[in-house]
N, C-alpha and C. Protein backbone atom coordinates (compact mmCIF):
# COMPACT_ATOMS: atom_id res chain seq x y z
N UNK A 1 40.99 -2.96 -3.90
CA UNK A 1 41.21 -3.30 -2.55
C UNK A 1 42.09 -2.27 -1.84
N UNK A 2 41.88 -2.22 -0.42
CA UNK A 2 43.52 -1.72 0.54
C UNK A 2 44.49 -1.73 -0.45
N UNK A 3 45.16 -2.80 -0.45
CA UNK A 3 46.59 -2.21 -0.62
C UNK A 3 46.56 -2.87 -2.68
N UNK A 4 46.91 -1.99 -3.08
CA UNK A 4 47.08 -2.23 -4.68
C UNK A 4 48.44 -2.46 -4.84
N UNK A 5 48.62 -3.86 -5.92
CA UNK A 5 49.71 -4.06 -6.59
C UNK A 5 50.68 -3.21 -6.97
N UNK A 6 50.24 -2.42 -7.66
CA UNK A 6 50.98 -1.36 -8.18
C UNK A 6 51.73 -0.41 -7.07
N UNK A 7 51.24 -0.52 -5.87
CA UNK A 7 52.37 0.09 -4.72
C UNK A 7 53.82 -0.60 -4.65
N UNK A 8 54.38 0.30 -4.05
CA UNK A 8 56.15 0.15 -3.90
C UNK A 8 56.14 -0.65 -2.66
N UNK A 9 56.89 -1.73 -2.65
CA UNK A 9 56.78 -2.64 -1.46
C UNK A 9 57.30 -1.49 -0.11
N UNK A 10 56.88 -1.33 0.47
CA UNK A 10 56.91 -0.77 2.22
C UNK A 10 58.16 -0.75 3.04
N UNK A 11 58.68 -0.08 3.36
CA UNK A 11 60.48 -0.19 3.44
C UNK A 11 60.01 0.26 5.40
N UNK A 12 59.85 -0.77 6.16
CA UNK A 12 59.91 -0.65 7.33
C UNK A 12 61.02 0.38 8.42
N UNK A 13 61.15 0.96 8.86
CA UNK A 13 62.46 1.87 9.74
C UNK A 13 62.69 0.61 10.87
N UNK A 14 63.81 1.18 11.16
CA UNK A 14 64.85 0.30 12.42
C UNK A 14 64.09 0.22 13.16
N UNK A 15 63.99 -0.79 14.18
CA UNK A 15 63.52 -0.59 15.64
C UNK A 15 64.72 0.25 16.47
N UNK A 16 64.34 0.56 17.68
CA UNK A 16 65.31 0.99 18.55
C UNK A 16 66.00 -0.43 18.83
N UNK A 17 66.73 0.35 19.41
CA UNK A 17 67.96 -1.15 20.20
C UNK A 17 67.67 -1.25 21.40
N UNK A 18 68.42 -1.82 21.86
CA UNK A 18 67.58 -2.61 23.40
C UNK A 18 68.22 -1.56 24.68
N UNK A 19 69.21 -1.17 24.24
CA UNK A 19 70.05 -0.09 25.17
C UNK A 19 69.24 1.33 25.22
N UNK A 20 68.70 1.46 24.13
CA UNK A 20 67.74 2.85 24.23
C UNK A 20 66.82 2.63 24.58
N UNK A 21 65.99 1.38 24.12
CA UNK A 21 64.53 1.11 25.25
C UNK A 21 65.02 1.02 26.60
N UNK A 22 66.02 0.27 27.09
CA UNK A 22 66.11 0.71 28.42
C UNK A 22 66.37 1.99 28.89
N UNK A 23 66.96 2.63 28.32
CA UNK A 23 67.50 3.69 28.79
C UNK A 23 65.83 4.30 29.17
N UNK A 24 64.97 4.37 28.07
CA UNK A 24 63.73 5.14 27.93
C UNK A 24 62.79 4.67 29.08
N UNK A 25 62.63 3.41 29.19
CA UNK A 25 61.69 2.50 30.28
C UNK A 25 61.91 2.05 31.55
N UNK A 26 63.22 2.27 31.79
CA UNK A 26 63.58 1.91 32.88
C UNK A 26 62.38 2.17 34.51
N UNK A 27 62.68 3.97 34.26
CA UNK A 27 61.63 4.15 35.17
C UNK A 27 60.56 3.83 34.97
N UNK A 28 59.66 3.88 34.58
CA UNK A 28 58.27 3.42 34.33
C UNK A 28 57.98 1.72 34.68
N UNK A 29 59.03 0.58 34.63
CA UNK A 29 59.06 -0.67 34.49
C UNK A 29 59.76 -0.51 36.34
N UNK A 30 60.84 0.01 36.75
CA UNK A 30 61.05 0.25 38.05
C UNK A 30 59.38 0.32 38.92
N UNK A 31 58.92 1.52 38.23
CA UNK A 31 57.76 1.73 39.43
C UNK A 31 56.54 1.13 39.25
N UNK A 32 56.39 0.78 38.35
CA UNK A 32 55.24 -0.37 38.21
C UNK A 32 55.52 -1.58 38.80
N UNK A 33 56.74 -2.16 38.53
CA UNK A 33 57.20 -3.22 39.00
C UNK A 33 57.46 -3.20 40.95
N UNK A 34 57.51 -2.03 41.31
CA UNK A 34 57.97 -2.02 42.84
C UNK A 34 56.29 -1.74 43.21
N UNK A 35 55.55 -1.14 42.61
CA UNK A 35 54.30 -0.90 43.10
C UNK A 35 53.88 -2.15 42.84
N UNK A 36 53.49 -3.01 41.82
CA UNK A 36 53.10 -4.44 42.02
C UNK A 36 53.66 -5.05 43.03
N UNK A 37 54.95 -5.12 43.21
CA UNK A 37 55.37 -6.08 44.25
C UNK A 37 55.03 -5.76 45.81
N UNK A 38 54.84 -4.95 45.94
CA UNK A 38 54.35 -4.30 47.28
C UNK A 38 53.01 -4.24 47.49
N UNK A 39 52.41 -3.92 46.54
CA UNK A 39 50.67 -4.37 46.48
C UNK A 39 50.21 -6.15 46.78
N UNK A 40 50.80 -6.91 45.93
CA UNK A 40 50.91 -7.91 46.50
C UNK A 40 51.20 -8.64 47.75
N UNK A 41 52.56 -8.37 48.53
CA UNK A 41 53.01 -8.75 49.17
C UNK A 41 52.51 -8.09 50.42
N UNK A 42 51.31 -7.16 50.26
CA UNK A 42 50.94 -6.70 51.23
C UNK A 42 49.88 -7.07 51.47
N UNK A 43 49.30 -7.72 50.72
CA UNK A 43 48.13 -8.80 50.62
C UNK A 43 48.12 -9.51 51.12
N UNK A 44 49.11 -10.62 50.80
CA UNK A 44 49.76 -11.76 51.79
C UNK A 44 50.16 -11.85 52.82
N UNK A 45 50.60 -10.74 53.28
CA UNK A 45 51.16 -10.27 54.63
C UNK A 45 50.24 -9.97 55.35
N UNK A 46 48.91 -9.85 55.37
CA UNK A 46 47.76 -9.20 56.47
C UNK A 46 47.44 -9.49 57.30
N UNK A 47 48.27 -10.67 57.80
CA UNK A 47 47.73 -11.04 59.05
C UNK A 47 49.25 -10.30 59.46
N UNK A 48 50.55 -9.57 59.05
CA UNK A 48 51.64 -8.88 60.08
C UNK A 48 51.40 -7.81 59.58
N UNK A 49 50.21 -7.11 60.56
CA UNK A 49 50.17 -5.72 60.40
C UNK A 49 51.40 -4.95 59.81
N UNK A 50 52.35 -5.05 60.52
CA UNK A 50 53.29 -3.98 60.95
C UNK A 50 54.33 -4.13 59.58
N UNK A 51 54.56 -5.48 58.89
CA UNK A 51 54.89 -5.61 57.73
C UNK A 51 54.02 -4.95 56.49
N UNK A 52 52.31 -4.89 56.66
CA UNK A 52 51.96 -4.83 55.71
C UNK A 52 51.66 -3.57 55.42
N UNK A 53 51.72 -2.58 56.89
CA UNK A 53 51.45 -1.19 56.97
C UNK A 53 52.30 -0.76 55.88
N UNK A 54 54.04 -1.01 56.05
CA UNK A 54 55.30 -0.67 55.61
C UNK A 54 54.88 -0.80 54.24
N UNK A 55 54.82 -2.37 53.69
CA UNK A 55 54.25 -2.15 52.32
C UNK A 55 53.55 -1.52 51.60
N UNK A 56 52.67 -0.65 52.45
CA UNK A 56 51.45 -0.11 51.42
C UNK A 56 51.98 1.50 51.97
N UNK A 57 53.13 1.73 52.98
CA UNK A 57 53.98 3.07 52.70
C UNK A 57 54.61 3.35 51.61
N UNK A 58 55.43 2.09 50.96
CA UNK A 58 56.33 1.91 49.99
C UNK A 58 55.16 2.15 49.14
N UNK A 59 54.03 1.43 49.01
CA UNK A 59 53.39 1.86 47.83
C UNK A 59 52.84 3.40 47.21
N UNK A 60 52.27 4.24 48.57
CA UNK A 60 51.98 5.27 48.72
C UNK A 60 52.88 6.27 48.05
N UNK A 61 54.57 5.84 48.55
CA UNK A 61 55.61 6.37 48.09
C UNK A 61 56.33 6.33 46.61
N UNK A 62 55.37 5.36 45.90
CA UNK A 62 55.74 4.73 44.94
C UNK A 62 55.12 5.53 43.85
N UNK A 63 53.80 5.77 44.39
CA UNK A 63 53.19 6.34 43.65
C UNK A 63 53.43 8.12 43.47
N UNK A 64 53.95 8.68 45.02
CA UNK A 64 54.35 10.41 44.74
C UNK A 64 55.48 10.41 44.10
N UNK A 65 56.33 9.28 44.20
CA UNK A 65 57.48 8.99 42.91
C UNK A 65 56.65 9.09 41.49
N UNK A 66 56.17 8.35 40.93
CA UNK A 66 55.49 8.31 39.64
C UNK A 66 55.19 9.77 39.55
N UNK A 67 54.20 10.57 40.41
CA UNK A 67 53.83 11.67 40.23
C UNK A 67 54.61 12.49 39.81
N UNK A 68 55.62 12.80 40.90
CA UNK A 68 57.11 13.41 40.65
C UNK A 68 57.38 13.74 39.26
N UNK A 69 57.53 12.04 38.70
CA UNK A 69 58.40 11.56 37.18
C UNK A 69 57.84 12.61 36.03
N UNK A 70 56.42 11.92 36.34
CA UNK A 70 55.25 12.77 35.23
C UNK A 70 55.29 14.25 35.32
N UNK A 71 55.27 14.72 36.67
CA UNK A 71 55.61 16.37 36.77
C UNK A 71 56.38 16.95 35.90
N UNK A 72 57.53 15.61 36.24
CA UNK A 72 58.80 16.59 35.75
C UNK A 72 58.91 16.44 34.09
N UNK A 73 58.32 15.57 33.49
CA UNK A 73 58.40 15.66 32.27
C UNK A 73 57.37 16.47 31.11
N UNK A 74 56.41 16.82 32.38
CA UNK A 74 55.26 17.77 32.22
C UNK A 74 56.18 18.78 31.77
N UNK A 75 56.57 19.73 32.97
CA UNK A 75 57.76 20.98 32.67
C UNK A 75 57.96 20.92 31.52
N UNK A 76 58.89 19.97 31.18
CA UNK A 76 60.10 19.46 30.32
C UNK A 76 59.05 19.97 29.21
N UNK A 77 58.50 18.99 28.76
CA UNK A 77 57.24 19.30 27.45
C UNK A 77 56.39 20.88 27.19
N UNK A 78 56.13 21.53 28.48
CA UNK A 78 55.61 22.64 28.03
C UNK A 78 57.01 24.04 27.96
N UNK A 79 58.23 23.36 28.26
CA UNK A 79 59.32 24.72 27.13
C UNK A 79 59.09 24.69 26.23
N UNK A 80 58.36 23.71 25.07
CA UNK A 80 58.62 23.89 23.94
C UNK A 80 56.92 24.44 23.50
N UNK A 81 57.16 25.06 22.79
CA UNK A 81 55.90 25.93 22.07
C UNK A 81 55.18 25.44 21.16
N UNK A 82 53.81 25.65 21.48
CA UNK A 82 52.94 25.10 20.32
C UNK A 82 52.64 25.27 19.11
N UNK A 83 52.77 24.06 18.53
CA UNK A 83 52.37 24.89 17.05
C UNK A 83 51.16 24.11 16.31
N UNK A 84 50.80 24.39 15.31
CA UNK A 84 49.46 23.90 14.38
C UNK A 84 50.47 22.84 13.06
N UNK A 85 50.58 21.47 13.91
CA UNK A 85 51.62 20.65 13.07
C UNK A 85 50.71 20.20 11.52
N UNK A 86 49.48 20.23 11.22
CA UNK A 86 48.76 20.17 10.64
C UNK A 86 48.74 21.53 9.52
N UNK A 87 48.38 22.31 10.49
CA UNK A 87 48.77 23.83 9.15
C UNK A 87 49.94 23.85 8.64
N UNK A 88 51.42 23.26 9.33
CA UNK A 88 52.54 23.35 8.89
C UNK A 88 52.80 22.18 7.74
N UNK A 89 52.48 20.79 7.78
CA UNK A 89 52.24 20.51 6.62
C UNK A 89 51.35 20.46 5.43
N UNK A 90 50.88 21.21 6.21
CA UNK A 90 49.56 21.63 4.84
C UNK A 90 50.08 22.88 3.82
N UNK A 91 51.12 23.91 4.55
CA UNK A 91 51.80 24.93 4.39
C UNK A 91 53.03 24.47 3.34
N UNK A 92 53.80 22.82 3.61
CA UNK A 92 54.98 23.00 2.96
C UNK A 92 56.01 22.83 3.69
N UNK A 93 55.33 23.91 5.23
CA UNK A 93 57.14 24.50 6.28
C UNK A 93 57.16 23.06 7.52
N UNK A 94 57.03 21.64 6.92
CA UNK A 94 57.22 20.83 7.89
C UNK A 94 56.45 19.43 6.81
N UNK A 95 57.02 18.16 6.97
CA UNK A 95 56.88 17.09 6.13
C UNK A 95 55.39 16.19 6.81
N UNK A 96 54.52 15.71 6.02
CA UNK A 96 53.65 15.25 6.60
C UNK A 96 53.91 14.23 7.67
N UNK A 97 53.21 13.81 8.49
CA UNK A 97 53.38 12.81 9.85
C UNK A 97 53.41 11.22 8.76
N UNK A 98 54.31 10.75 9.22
CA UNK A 98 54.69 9.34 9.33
C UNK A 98 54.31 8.42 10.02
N UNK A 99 54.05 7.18 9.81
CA UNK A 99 54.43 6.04 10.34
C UNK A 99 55.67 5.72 11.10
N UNK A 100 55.70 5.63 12.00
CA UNK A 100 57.42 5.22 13.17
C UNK A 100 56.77 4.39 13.95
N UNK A 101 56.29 2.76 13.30
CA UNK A 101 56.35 1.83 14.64
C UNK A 101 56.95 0.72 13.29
N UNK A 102 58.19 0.08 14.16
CA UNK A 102 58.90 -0.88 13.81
C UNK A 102 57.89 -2.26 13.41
N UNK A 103 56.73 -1.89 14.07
CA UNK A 103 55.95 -3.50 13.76
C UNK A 103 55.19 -3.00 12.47
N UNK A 104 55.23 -1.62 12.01
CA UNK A 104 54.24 -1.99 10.62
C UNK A 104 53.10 -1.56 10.96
């Protein structure tokens, strides 16, 4: 079968803590969350133009925010140089890829 007896029971890693997922999600849960709420509420609002215009500015704006975010972490990601992470553990000069999700 999958998994044989004779394996070493499975020693799971930490989850993060709740202070580093926020730290990490914040934005992403911010702008999803302000773009839902404004998508909505601009729905409901259609019969006050002038309210619902505003809302779907905020949304517009919500979204060259997101863009922004992703830009900037675009940058961020291409300083670092590519490499063949596959030839490198096939090589020795880097440890094979792992498992890192707390659920298993």
């Amino acid at each position: 079968g999958v998994f044989a007896s004779s394996q070493a029971p499975r020693v799971l890693p930490k989850c993060p803590s709740c202070a580093y997922l926020f730290r990490v999600l914040w934005v992403p849960i911010l702008l999803h969350g302000s773009f839902n709420f404004c998508l909505t509420f601009a729905a409901k609002l259609a019969g006050k133009p002038g309210i619902a215009r505003s809302l779907i500015a905020l949304v517009i704006l919500n979204k060259l925010a997101g863009l922004a975010v992703a830009r900037s972490h675009a940058r961020r990601f291409s300083q670092f140089p590519r490499v063949d992470a596959q030839a490198w553990a096939a090589s020795g000069m880097a440890p094979a890829p792992a498992l890192r999700c707390c659920l298993g």
